[in-house]
Protein backbone atom coordinates (compact mmCIF):
# COMPACT_ATOMS: atom_id res chain seq x y z
CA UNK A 1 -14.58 8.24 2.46
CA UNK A 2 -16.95 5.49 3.31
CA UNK A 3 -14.59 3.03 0.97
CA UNK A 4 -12.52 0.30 3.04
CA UNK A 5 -9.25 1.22 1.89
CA UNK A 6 -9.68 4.80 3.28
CA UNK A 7 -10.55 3.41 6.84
CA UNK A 8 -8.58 1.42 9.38
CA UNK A 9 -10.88 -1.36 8.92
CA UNK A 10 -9.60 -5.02 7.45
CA UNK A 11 -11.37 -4.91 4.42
CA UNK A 12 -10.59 -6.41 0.82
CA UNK A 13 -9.20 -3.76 -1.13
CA UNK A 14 -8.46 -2.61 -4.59
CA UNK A 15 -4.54 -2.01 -6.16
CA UNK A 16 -4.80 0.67 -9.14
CA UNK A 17 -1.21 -1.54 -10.89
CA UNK A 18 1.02 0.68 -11.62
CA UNK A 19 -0.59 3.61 -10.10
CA UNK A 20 -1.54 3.74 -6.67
CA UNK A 21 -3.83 2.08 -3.93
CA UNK A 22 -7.15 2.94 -3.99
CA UNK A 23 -10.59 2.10 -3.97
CA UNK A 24 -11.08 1.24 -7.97
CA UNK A 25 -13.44 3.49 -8.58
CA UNK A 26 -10.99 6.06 -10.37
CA UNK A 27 -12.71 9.27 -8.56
CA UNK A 28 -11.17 12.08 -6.83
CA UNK A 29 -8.32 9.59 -6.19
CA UNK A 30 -6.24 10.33 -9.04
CA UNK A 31 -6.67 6.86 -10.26
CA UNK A 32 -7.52 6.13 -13.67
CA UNK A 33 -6.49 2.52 -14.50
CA UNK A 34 -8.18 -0.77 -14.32
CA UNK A 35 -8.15 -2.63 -10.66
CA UNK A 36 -8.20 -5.50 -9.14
CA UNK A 37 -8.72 -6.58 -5.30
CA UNK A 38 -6.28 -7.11 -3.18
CA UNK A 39 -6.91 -8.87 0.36
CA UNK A 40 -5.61 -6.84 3.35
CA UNK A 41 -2.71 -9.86 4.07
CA UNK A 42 -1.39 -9.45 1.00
CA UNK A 43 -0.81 -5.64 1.25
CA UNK A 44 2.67 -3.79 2.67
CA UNK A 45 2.78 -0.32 3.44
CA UNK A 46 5.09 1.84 3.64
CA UNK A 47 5.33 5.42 4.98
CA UNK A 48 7.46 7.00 6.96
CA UNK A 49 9.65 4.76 7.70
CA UNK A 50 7.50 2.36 9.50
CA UNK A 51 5.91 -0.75 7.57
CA UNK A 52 1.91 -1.74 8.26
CA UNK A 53 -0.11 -3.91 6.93
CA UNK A 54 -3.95 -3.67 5.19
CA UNK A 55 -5.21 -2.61 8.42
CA UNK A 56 -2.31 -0.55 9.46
CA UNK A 57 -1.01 -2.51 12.28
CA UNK A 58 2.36 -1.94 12.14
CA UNK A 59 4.68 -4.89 11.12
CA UNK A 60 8.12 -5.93 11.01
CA UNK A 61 8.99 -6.31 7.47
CA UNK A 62 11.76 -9.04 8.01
CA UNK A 63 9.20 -10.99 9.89
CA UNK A 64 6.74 -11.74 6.94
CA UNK A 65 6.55 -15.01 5.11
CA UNK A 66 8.41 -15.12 1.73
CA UNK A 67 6.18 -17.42 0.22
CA UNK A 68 2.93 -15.78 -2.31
CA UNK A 69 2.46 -12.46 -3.49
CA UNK A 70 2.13 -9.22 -2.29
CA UNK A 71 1.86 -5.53 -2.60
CA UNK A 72 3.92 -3.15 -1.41
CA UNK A 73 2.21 0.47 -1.58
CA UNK A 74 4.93 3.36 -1.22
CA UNK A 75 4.27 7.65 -1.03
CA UNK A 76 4.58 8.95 -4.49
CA UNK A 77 7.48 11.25 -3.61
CA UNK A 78 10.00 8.68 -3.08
CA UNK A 79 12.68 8.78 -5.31
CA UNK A 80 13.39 5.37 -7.12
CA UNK A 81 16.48 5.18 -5.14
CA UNK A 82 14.53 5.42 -2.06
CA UNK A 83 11.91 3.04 -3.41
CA UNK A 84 14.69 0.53 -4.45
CA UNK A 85 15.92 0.47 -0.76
CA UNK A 86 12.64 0.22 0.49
CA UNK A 87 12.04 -2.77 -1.43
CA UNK A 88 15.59 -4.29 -0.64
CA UNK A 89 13.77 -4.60 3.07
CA UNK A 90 11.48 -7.03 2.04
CA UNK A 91 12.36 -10.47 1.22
CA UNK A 92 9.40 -11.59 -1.05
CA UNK A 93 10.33 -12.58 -4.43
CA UNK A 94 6.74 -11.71 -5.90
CA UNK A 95 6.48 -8.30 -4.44
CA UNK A 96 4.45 -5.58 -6.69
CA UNK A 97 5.64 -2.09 -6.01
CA UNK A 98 2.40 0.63 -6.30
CA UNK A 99 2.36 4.36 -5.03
CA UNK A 100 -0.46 5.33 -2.52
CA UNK A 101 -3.66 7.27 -3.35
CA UNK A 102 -4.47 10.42 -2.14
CA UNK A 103 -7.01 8.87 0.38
CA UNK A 104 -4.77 6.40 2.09
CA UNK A 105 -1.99 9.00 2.35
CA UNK A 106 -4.64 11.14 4.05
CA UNK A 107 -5.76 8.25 6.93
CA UNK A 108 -1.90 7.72 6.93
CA UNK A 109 -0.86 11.93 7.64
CA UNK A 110 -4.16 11.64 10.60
CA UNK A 111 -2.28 8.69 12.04
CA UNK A 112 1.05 9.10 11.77
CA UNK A 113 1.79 13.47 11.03
């Protein structure tokens, strides 16, 4: 777990499209797909209710800039109509949906049970 993404550290990170946040190099993350690197201002989290961003600071979704892109990384188990409402909170027009890897869920569960 030395990679970025599974510490609390700002870091540049890697978005597995489609699949899940992670650290790119498809290993013991369930990841398989090509990535690319996604700056820690650019990322949204979701979990529990509670939004943070790359560093997992917690933010106030309605308080972020609706201008660029970004990526919004949600657990795996939501349903779609959870994830569609989850979305709805955030007004960015270029928002990218993903599903967390196994090793940000983990530094998520230590922080926040």
């Amino acid at each position: 777990m030395s990679n970025c993404c599974a510490t609390v550290s700002v870091c540049n990170c890697s978005v597995v499209t489609g699949v899940g946040v992670g650290d790119g190099d498809g290993v013991g993350d369930g990841n398989s797909a090509a990535t690319r690197t996604v700056a820690p201002d650019q990322m949204i989290i979701h979990w529990h209710g509670r939004f943070y961003d790359g560093a997992l600071r917690l933010i106030d979704p309605t308080s972020l800039a609706s201008a660029g892109h970004r990526v919004l990384a949600i657990a795996p188990d939501l349903s779609i109509t959870e994830a569609m409402g989850v979305r709805e909170m955030i007004a960015i027009a270029d928002l990218e949906v993903t599903t967390l890897d196994t090793r940000w869920i983990q530094n998520l569960e230590e922080r926040d049970p």
